[in-house]
C-alpha atoms as a PDB file:
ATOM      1  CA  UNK A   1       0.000   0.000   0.000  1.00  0.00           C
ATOM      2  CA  UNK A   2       1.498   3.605  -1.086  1.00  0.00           C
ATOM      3  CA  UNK A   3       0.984   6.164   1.434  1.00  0.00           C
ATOM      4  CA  UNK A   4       0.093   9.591  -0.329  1.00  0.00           C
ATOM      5  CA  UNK A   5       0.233  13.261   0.607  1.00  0.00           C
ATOM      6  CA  UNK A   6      -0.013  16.557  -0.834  1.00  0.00           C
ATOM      7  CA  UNK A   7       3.827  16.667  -1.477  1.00  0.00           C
ATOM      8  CA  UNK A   8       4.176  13.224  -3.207  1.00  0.00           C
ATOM      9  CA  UNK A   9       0.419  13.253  -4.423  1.00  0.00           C
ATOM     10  CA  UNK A  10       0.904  13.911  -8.226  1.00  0.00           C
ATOM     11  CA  UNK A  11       4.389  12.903  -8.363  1.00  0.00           C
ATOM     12  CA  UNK A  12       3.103   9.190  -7.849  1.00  0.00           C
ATOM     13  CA  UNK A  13      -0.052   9.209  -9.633  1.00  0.00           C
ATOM     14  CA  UNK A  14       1.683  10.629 -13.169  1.00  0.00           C
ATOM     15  CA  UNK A  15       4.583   8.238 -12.552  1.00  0.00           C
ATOM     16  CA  UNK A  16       2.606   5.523 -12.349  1.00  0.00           C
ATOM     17  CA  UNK A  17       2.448   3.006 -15.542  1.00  0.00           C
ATOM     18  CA  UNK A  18      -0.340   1.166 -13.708  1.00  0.00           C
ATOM     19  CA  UNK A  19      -3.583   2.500 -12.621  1.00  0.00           C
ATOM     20  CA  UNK A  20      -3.843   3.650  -9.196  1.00  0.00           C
ATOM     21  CA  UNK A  21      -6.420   3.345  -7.087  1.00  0.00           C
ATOM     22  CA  UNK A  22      -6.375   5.734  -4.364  1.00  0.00           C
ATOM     23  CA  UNK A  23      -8.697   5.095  -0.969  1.00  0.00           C
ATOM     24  CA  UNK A  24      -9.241   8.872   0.776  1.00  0.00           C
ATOM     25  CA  UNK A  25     -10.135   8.016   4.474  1.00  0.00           C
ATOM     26  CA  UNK A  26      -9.585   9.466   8.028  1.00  0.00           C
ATOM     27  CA  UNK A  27      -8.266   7.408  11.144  1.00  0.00           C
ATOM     28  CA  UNK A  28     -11.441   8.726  12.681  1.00  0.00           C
ATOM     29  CA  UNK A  29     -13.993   7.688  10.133  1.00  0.00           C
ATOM     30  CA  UNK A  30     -15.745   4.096  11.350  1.00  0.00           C
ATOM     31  CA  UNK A  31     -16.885   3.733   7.564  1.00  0.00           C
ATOM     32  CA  UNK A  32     -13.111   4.333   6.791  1.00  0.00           C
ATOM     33  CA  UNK A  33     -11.807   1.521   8.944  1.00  0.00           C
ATOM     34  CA  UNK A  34     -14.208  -1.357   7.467  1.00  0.00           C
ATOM     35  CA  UNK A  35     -13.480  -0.448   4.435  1.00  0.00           C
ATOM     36  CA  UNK A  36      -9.519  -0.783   4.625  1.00  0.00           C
ATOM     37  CA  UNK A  37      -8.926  -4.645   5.011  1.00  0.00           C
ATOM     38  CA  UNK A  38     -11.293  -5.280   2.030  1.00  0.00           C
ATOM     39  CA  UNK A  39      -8.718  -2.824   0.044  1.00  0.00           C
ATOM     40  CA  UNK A  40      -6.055  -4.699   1.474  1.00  0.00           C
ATOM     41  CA  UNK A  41      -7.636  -8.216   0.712  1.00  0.00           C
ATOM     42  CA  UNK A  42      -8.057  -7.004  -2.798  1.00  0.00           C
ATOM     43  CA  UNK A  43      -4.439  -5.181  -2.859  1.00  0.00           C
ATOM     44  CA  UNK A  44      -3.027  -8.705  -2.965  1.00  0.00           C
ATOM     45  CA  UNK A  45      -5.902 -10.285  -5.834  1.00  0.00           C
ATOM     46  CA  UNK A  46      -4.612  -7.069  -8.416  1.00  0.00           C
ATOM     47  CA  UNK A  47      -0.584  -6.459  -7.515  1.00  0.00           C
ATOM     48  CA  UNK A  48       0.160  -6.849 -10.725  1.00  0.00           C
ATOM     49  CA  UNK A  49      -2.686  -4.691 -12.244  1.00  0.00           C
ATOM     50  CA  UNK A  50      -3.481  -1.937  -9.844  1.00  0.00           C
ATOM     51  CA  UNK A  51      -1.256   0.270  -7.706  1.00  0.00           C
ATOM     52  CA  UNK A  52      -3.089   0.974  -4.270  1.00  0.00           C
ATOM     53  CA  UNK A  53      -2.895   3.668  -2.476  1.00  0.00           C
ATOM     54  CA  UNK A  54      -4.212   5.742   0.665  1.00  0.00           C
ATOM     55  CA  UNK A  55      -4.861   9.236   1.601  1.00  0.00           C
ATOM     56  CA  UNK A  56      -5.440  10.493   4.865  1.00  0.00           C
ATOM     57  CA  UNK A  57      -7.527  13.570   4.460  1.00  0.00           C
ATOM     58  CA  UNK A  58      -6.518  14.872   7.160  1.00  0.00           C
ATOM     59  CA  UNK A  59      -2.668  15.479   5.948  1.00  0.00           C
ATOM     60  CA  UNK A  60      -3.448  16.159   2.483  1.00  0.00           C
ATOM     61  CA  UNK A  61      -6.046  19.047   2.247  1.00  0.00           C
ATOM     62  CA  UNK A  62      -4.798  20.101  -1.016  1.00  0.00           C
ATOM     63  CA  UNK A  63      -5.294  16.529  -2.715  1.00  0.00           C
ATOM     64  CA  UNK A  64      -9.108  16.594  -0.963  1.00  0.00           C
ATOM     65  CA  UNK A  65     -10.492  19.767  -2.342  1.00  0.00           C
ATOM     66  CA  UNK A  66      -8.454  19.205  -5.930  1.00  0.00           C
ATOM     67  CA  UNK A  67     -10.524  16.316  -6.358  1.00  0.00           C
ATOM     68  CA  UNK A  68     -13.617  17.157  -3.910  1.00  0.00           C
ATOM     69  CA  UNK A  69     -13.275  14.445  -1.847  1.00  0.00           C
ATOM     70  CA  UNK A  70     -16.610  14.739   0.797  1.00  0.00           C
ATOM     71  CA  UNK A  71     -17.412  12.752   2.373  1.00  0.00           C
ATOM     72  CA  UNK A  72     -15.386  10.042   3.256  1.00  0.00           C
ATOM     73  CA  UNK A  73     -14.439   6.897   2.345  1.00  0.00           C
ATOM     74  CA  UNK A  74     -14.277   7.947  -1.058  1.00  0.00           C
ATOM     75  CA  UNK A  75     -12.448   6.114  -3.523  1.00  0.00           C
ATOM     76  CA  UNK A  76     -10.914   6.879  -6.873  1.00  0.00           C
ATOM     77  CA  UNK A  77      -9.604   5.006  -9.526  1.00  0.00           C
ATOM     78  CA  UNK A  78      -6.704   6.867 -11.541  1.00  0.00           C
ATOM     79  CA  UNK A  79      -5.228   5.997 -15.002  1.00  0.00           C
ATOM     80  CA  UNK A  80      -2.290   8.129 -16.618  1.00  0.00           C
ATOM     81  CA  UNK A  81      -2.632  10.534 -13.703  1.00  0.00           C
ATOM     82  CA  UNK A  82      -6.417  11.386 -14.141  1.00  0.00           C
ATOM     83  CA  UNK A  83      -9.490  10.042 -12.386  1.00  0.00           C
ATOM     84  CA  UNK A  84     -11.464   7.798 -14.172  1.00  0.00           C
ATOM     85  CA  UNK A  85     -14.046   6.627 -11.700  1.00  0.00           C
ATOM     86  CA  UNK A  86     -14.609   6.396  -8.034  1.00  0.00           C
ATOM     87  CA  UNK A  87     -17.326   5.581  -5.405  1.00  0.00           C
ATOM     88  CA  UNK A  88     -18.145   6.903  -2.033  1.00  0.00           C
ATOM     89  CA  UNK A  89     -19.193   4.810   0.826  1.00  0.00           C
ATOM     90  CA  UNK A  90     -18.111   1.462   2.367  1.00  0.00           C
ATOM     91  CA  UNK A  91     -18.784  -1.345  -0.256  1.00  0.00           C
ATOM     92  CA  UNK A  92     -19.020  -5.118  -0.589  1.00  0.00           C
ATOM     93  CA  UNK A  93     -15.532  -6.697  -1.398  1.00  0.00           C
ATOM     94  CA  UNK A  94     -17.497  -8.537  -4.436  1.00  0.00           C
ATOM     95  CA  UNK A  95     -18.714  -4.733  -5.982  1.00  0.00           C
ATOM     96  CA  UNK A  96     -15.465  -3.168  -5.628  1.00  0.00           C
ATOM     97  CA  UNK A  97     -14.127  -6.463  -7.484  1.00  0.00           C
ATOM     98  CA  UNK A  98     -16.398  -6.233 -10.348  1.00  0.00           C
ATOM     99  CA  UNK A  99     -15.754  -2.417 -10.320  1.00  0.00           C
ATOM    100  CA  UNK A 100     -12.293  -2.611 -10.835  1.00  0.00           C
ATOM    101  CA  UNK A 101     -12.352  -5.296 -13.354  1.00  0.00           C
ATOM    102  CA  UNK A 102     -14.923  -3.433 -15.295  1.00  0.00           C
ATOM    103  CA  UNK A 103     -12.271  -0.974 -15.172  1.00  0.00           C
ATOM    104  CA  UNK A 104      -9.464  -3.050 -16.279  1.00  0.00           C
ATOM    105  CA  UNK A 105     -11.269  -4.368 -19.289  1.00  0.00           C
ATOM    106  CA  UNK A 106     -11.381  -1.162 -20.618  1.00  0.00           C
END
């Protein structure tokens, strides 16, 4: 898991040949905490695919209003350096799955 901030923030998502998908949370948010083991879980199913990353909103307000991240969890997938899709909320392990295949298929 790559740990982002507003210093390294755009450095790693343009240097990235693989997409990167980049989980905005907060150590306080409950939503935030549920969701983080089923990013991990997945983390290990798409090493070779996906680049994963987290944000703590908290340390990065730059990176949070750039991309209007509110509320939180919110997730976004990035390709090239630019978003491409994201979803807010705590999800199933099996919908982020079929999200982010969808997204690899394209």
């Amino acid at each position: 898991m790559l740990y982002l901030n507003d210093q390294n923030f755009e450095k790693e998502l343009g240097g990235s040949q693989k997409p990167v998908l980049v989980d905005f949370y907060a150590l306080w948010c409950a939503p935030c905490s549920l969701l983080s083991p089923l990013l991990e879980k997945l983390e290990k199913e798409f090493e070779k695919e996906v680049v994963f990353a987290k944000v703590n909103v908290d340390t990065a307000p730059l990176a949070c209003q750039k991309y209007g991240i509110n509320p939180i969890p919110t997730v976004i997938l990035f390709k090239e350096g630019k978003p491409v899709d994201g979803f807010v909320g705590l999800q199933s392990e099996e919908k982020i799955r079929s999200w982010l295949k969808n997204h690899l298929n394209k």
